[in-house]
C-alpha atoms as a PDB file:
ATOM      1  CA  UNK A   1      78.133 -22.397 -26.500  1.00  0.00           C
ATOM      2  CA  UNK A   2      78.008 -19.260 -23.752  1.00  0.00           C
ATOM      3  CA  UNK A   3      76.354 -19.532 -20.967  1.00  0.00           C
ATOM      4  CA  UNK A   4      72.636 -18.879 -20.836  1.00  0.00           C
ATOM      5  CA  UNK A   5      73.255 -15.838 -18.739  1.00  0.00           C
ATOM      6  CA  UNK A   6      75.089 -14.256 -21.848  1.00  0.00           C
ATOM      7  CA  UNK A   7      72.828 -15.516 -24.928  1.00  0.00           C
ATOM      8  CA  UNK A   8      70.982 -11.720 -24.963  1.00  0.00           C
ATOM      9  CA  UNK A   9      73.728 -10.142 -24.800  1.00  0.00           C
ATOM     10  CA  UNK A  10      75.445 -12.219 -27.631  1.00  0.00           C
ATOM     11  CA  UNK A  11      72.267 -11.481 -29.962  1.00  0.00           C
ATOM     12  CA  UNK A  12      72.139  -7.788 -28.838  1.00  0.00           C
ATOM     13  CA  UNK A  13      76.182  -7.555 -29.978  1.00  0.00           C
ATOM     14  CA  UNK A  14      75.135  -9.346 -33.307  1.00  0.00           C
ATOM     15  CA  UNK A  15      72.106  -7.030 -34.243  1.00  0.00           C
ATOM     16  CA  UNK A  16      74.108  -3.975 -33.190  1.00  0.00           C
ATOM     17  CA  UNK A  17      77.349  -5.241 -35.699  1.00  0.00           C
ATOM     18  CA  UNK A  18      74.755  -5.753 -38.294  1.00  0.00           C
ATOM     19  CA  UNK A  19      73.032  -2.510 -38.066  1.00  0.00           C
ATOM     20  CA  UNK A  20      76.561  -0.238 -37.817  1.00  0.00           C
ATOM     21  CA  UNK A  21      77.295  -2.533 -40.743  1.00  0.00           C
ATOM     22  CA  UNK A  22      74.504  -1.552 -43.113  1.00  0.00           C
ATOM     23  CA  UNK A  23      74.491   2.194 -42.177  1.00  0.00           C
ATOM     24  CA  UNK A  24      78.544   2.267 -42.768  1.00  0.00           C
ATOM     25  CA  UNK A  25      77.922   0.945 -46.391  1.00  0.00           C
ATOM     26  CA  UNK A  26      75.061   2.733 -47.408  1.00  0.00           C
ATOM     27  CA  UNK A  27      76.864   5.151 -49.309  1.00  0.00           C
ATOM     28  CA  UNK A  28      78.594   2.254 -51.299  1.00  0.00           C
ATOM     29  CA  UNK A  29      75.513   0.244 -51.274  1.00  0.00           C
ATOM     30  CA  UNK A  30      74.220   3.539 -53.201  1.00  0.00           C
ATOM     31  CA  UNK A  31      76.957   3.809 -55.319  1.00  0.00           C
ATOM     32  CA  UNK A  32      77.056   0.464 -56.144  1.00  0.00           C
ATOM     33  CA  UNK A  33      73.260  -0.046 -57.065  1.00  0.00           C
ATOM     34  CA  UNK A  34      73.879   3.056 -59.230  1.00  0.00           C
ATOM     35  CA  UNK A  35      76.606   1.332 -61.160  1.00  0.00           C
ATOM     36  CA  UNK A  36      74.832  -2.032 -61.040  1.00  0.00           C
ATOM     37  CA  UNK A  37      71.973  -1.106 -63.014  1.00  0.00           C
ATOM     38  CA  UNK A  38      74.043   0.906 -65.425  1.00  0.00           C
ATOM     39  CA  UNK A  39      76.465  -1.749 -66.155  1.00  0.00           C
ATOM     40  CA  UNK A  40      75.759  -1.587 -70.208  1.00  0.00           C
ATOM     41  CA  UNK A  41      76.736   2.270 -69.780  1.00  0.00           C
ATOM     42  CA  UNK A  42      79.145   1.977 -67.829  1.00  0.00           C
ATOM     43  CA  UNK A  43      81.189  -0.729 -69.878  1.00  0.00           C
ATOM     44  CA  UNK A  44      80.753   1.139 -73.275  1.00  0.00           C
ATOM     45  CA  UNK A  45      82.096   4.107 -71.145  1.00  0.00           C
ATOM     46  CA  UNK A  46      85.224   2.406 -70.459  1.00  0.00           C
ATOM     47  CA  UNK A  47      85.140   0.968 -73.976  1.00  0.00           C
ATOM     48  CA  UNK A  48      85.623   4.306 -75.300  1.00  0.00           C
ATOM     49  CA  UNK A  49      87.659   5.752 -72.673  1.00  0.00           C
ATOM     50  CA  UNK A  50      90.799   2.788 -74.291  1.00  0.00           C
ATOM     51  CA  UNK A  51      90.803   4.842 -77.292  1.00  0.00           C
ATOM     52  CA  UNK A  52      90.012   6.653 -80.451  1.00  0.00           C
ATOM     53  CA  UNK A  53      88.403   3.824 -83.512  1.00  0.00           C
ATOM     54  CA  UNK A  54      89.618   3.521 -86.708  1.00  0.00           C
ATOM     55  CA  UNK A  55      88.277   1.948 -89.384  1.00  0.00           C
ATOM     56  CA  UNK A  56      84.845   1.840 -91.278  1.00  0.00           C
ATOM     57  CA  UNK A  57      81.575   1.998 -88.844  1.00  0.00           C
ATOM     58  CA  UNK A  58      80.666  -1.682 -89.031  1.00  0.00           C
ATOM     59  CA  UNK A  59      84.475  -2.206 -87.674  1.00  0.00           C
ATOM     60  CA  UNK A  60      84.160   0.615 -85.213  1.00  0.00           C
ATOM     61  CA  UNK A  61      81.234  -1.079 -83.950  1.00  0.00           C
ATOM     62  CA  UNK A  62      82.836  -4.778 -83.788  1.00  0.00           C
ATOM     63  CA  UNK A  63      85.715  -3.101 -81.854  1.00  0.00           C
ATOM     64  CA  UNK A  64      83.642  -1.748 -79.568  1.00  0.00           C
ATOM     65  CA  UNK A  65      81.554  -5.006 -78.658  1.00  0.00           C
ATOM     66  CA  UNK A  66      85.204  -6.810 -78.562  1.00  0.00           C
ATOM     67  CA  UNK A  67      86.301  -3.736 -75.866  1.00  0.00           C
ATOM     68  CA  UNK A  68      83.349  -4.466 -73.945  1.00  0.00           C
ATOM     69  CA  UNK A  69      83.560  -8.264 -74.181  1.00  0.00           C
ATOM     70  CA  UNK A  70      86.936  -8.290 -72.785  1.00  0.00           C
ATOM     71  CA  UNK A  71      84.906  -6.008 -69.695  1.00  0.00           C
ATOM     72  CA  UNK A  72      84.600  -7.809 -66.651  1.00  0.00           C
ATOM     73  CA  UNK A  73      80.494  -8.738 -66.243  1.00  0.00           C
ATOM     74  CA  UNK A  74      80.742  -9.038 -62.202  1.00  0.00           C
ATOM     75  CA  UNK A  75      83.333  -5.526 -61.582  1.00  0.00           C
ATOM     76  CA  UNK A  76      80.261  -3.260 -60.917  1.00  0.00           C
ATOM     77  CA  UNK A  77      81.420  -3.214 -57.122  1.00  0.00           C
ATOM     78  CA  UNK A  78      85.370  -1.561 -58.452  1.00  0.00           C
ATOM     79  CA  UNK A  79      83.239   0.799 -60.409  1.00  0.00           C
ATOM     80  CA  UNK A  80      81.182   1.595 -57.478  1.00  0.00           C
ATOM     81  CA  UNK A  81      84.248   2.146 -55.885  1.00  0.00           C
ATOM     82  CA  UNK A  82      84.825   4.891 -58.684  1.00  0.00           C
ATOM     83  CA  UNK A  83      81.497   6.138 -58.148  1.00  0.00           C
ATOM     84  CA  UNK A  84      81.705   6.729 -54.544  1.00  0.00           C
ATOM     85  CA  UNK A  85      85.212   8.429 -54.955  1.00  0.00           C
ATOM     86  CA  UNK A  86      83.881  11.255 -57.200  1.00  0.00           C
ATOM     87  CA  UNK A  87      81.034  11.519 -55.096  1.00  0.00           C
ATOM     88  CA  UNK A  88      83.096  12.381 -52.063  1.00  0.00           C
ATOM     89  CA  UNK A  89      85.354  14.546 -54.268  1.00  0.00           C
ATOM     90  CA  UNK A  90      82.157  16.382 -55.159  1.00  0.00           C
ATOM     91  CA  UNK A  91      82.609  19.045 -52.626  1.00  0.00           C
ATOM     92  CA  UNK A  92      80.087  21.501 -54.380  1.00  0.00           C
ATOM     93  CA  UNK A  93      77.413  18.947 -53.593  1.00  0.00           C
ATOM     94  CA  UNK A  94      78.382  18.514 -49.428  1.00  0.00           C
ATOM     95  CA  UNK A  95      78.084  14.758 -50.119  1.00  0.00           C
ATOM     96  CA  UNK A  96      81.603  14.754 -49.073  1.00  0.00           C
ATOM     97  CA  UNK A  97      81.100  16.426 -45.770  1.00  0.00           C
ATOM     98  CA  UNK A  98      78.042  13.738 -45.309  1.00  0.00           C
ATOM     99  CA  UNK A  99      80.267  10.586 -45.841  1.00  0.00           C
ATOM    100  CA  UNK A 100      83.017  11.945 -43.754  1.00  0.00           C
ATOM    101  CA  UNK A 101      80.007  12.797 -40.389  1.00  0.00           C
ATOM    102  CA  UNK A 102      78.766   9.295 -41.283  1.00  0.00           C
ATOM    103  CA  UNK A 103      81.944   7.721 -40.705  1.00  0.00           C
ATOM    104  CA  UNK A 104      82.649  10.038 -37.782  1.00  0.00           C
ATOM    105  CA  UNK A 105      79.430   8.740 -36.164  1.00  0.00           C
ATOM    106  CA  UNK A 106      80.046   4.964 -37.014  1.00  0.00           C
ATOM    107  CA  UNK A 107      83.411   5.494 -34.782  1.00  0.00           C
ATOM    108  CA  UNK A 108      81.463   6.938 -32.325  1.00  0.00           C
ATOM    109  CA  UNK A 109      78.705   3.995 -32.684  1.00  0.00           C
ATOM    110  CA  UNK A 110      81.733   1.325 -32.217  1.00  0.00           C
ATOM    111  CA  UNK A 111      82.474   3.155 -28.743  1.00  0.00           C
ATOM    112  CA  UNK A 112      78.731   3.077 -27.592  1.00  0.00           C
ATOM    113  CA  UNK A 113      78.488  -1.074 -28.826  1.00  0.00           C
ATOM    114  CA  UNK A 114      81.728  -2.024 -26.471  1.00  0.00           C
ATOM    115  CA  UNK A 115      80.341   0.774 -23.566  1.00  0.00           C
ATOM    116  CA  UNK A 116      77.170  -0.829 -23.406  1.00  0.00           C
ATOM    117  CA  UNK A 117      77.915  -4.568 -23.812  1.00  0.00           C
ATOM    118  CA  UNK A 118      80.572  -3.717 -21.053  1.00  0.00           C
ATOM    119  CA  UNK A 119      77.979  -2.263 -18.569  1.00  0.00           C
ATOM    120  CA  UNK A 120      75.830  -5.347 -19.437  1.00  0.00           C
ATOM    121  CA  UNK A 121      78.285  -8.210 -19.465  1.00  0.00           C
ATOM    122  CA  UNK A 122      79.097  -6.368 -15.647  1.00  0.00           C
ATOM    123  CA  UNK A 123      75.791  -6.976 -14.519  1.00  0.00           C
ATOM    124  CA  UNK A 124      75.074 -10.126 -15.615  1.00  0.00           C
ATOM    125  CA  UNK A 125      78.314 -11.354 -13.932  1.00  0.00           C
ATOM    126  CA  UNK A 126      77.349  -9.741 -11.051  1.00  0.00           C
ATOM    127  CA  UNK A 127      74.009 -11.240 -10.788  1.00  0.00           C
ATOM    128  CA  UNK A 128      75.717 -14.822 -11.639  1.00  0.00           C
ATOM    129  CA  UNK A 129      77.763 -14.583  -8.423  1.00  0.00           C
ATOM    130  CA  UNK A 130      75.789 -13.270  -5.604  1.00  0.00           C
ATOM    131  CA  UNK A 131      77.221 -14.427  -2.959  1.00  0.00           C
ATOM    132  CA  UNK A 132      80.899 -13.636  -4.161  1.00  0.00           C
ATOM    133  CA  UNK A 133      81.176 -10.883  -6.761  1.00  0.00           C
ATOM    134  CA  UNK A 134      78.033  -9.344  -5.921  1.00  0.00           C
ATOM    135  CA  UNK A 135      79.351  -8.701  -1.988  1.00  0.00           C
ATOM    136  CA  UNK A 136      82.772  -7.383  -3.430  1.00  0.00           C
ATOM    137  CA  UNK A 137      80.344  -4.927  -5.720  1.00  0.00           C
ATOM    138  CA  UNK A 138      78.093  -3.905  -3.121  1.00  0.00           C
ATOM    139  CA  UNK A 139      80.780  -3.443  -0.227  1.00  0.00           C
ATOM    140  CA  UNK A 140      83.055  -1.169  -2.563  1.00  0.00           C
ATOM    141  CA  UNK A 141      80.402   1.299  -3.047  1.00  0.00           C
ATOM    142  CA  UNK A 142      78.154   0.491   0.187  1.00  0.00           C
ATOM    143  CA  UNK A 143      77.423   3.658   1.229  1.00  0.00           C
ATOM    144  CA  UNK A 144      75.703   4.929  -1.674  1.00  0.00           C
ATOM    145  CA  UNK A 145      74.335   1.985  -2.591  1.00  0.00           C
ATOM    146  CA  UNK A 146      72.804   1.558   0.931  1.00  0.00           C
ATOM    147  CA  UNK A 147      70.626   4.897   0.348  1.00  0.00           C
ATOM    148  CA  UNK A 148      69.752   3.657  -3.232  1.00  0.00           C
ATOM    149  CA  UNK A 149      68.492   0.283  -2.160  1.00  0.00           C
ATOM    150  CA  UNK A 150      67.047   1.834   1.132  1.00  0.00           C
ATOM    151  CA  UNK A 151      65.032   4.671  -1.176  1.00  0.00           C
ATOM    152  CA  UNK A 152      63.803   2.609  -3.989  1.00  0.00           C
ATOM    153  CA  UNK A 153      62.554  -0.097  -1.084  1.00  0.00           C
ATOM    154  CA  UNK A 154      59.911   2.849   0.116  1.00  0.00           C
ATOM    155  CA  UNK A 155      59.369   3.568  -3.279  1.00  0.00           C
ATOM    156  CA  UNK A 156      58.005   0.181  -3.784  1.00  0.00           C
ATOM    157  CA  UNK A 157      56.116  -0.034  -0.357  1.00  0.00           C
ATOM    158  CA  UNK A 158      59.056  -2.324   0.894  1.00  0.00           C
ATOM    159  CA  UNK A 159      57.640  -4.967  -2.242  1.00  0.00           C
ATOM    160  CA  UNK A 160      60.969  -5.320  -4.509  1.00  0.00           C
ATOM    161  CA  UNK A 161      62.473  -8.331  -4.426  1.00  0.00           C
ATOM    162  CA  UNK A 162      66.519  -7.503  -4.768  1.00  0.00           C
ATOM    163  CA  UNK A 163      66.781 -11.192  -6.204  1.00  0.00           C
ATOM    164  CA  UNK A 164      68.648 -10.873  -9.982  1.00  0.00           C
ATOM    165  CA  UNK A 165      68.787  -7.249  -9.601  1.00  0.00           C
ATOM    166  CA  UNK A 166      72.110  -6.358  -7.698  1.00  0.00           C
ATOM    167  CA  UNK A 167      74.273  -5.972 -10.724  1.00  0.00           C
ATOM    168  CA  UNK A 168      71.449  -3.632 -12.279  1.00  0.00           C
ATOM    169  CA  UNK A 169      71.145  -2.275  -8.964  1.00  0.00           C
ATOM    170  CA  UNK A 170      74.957  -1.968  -8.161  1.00  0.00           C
ATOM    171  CA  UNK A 171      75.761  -1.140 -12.119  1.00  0.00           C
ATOM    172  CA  UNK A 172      74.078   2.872 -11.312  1.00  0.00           C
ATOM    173  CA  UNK A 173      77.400   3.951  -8.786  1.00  0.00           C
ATOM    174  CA  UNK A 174      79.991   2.487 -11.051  1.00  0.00           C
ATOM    175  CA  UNK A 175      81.572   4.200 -14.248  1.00  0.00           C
ATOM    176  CA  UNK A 176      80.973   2.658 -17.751  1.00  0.00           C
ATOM    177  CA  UNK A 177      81.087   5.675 -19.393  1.00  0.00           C
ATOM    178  CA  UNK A 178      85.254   5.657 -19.619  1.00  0.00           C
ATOM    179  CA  UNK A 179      87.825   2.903 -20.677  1.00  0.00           C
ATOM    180  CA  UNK A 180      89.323   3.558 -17.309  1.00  0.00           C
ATOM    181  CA  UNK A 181      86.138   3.322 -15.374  1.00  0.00           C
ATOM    182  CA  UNK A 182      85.155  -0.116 -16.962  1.00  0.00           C
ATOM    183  CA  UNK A 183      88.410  -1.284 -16.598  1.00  0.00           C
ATOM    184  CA  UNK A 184      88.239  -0.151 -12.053  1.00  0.00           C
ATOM    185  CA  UNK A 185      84.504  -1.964 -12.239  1.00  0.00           C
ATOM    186  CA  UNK A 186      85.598  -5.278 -13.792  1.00  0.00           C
ATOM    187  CA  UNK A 187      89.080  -5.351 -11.890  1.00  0.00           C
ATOM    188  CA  UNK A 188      87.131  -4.517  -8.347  1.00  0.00           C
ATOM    189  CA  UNK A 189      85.196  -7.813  -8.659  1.00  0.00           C
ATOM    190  CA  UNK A 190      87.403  -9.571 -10.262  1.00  0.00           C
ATOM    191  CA  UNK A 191      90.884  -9.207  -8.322  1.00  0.00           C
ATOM    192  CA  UNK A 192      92.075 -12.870  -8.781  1.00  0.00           C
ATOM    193  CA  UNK A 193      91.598 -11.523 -12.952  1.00  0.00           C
ATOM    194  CA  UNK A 194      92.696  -8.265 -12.455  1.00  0.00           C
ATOM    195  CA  UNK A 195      95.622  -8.687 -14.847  1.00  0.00           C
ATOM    196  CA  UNK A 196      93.754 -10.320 -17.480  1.00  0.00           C
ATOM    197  CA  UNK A 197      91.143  -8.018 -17.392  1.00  0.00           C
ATOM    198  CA  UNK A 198      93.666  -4.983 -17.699  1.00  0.00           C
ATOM    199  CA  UNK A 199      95.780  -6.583 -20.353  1.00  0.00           C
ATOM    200  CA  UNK A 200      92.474  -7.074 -22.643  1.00  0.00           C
ATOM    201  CA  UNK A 201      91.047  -3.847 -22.337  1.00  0.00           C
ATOM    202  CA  UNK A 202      93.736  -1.702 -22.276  1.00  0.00           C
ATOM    203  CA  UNK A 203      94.644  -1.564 -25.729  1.00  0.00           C
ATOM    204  CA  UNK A 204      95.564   1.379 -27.594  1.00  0.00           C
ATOM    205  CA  UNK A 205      92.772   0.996 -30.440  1.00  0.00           C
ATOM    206  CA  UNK A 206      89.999   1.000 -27.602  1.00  0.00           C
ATOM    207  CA  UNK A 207      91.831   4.321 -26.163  1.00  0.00           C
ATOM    208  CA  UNK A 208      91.817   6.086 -29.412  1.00  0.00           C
ATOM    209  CA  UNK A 209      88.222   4.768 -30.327  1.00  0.00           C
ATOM    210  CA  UNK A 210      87.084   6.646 -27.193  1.00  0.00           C
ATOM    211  CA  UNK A 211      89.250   9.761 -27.503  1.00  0.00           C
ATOM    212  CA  UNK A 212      87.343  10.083 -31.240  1.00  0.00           C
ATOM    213  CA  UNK A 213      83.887   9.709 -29.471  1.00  0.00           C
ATOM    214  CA  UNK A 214      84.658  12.406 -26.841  1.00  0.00           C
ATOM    215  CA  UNK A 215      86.145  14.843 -29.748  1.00  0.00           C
ATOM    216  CA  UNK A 216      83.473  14.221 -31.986  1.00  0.00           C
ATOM    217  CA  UNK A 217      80.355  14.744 -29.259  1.00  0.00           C
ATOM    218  CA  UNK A 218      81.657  17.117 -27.451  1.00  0.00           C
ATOM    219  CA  UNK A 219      83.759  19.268 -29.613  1.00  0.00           C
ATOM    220  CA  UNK A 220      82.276  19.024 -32.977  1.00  0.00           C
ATOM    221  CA  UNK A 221      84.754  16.392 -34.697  1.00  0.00           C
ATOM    222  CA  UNK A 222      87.873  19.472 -33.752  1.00  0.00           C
ATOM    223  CA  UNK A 223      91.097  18.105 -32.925  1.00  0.00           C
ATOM    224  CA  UNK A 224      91.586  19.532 -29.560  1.00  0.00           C
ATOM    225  CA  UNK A 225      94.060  19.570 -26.888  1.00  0.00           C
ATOM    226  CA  UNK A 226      92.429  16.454 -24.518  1.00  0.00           C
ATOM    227  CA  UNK A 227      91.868  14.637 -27.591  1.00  0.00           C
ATOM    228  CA  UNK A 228      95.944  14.607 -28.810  1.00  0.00           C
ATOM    229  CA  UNK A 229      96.467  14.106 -24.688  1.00  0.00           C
ATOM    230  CA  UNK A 230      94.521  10.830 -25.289  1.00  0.00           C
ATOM    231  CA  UNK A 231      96.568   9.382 -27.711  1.00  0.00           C
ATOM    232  CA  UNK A 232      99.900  11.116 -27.247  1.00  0.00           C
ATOM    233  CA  UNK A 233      99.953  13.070 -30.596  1.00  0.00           C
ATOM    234  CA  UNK A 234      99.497  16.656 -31.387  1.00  0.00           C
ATOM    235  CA  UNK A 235     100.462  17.027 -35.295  1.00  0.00           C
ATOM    236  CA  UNK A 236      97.178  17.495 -35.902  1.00  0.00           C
ATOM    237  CA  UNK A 237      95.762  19.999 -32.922  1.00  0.00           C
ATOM    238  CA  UNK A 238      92.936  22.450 -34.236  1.00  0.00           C
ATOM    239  CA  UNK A 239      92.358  20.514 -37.550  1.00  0.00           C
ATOM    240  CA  UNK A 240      89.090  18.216 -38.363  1.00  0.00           C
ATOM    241  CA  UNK A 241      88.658  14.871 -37.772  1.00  0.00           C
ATOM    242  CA  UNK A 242      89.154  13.013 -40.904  1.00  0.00           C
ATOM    243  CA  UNK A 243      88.239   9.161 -40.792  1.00  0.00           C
ATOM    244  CA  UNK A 244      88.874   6.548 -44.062  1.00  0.00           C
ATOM    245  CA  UNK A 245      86.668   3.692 -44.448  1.00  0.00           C
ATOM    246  CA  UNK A 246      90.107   1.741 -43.848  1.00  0.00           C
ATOM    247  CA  UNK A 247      90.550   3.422 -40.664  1.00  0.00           C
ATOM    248  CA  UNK A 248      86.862   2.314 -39.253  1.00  0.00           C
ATOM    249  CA  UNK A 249      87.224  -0.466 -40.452  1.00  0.00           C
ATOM    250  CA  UNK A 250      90.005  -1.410 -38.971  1.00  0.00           C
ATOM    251  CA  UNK A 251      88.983   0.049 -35.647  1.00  0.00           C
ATOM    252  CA  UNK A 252      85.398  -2.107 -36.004  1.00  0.00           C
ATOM    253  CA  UNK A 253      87.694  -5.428 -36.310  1.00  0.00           C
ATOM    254  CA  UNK A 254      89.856  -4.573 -33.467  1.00  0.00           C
ATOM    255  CA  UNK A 255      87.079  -3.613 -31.156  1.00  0.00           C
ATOM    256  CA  UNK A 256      84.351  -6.054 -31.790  1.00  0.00           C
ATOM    257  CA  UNK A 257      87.726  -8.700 -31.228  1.00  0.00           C
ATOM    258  CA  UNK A 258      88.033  -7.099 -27.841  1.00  0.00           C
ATOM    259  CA  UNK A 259      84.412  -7.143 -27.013  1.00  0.00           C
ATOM    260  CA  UNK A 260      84.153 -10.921 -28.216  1.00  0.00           C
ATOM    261  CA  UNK A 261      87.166 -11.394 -26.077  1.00  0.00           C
ATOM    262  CA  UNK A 262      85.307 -10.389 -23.311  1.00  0.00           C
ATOM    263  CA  UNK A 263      82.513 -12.177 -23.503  1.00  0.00           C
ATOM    264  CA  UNK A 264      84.128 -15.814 -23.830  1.00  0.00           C
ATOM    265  CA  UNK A 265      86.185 -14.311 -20.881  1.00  0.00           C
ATOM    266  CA  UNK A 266      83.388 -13.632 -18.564  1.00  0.00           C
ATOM    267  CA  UNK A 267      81.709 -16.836 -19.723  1.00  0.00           C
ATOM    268  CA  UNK A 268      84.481 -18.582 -18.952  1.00  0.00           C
ATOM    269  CA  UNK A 269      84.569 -17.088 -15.143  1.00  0.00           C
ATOM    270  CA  UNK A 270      80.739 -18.140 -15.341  1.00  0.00           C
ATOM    271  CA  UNK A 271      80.789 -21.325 -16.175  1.00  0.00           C
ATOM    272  CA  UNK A 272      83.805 -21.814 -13.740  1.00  0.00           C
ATOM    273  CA  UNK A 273      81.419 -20.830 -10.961  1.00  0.00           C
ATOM    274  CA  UNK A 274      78.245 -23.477 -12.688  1.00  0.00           C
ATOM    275  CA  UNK A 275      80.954 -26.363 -12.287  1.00  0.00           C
ATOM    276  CA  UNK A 276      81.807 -25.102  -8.698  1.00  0.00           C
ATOM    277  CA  UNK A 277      77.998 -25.591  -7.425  1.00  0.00           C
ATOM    278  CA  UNK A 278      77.752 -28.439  -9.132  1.00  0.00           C
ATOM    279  CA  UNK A 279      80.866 -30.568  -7.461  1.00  0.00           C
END
């Protein structure tokens, strides 16, 4: 079990998985309800698509019933699968241009999930460690974070209480916007980890997931220049972004690995500290 610093954290990752989940397959969800509660149609559809009937009516009619028989009962989610693909091929109707944003903006959504829970995870950590990671934080960046802490004291009429709040506080003058500024935040405080922490974030998959997100928000989904600089590849400069449901997928496995990574990581260097106070 994490530690008890990390439980909200856990259940925020969870509800965010689910919810990118359900939005990612609503258009199959659609497309499979569709064929779901057409199943009768649909099989005598397929029954007749095996071809032409001979015979009198009566045996036209017991051939059918045999085609249909022989019809798998539970395949309405292949036929969904049908359903969807002449939806997206349905260019008149723009529901292809629809799926394709939707599964642009699910990338984009996997990039937020691991930004935030890494900002998060950071502070928590932080706050775990006062006396050890919580200098190292505040000394890197003291300057500005002696002005923050100094303006937000008057603000309060010199009432705040700084206890469980350095990471938050510290969190504001460090960079979890980028995969290189999380990896410089977690690798400041954590020098004795440094190479861990290096060798499990930078990954290529998290590099590319964040090169989509930048191309998609800030230049429209268009395959530009900084994007192909990202990943080292420019066979496809000036074209559209086009993302398969393999392709998020697959990026949705490898990232939400990463981000679980992280968390039994950090517990780990939690719990190490528990144990420490403890002996």
């Amino acid at each position: 079990m994490v530690s008890s610093e990390l439980i909200d954290i856990c259940h925020s990752f969870k509800t965010n998985i689910d919810s990118l989940t359900s939005a990612s397959l609503l258009p199959l969800s659609i497309a499979y309800n569709t064929a779901n509660k057409t199943d009768w149609i649909e099989r005598f559809r397929r029954a007749m698509a095996q071809g032409s009937l001979k015979g009198t009516k009566e045996e036209q009619k017991i051939e059918i019933e045999n085609r249909m028989e022989k019809l798998d009962h539970n395949d309405s989610f292949n036929w969904s699968l049908d359903v969807l693909d002449d939806l997206i091929e349905d260019t008149d109707t723009g529901i292809k241009r629809g799926i394709e944003s939707l599964l642009n903006f699910s990338t984009v959504n996997i990039w937020t999930i691991f930004e935030v829970l890494s900002g998060d995870i950071w502070i928590v950590l932080v706050n775990a460690r006062p006396k050890t990671l919580a200098k190292v934080a505040v000394e890197y960046k003291k300057e500005n974070l002696m002005k923050s802490i100094t303006n937000m004291m008057i603000e309060s009429s010199f009432e705040l209480s700084l206890k469980n709040r350095i990471g938050e506080i510290a969190s504001s003058e460090y960079d979890f916007s980028s995969l290189n500024g999380i990896i410089k935040a977690f690798t400041i405080i954590l020098q004795k980890d440094k190479l861990t922490i290096k060798s499990l974030l930078s990954q290529p998959e998290l590099k590319k997931v964040q090169a989509i997100r930048n191309m998609v928000v800030h230049n429209g989904g268009l395959i530009d220049e900084a994007f192909c600089g990202m990943i080292d590849d420019e066979s496809k400069l000036g074209q559209n972004i086009e993302i398969t449901g393999a392709e998020l997928t697959g990026y949705a496995n490898t990232i939400f690995r990463i981000c679980t990574d992280l968390i039994l990581f950090i517990d780990n260097v939690i719990q190490q500290n528990t144990e420490s106070k403890n002996t």
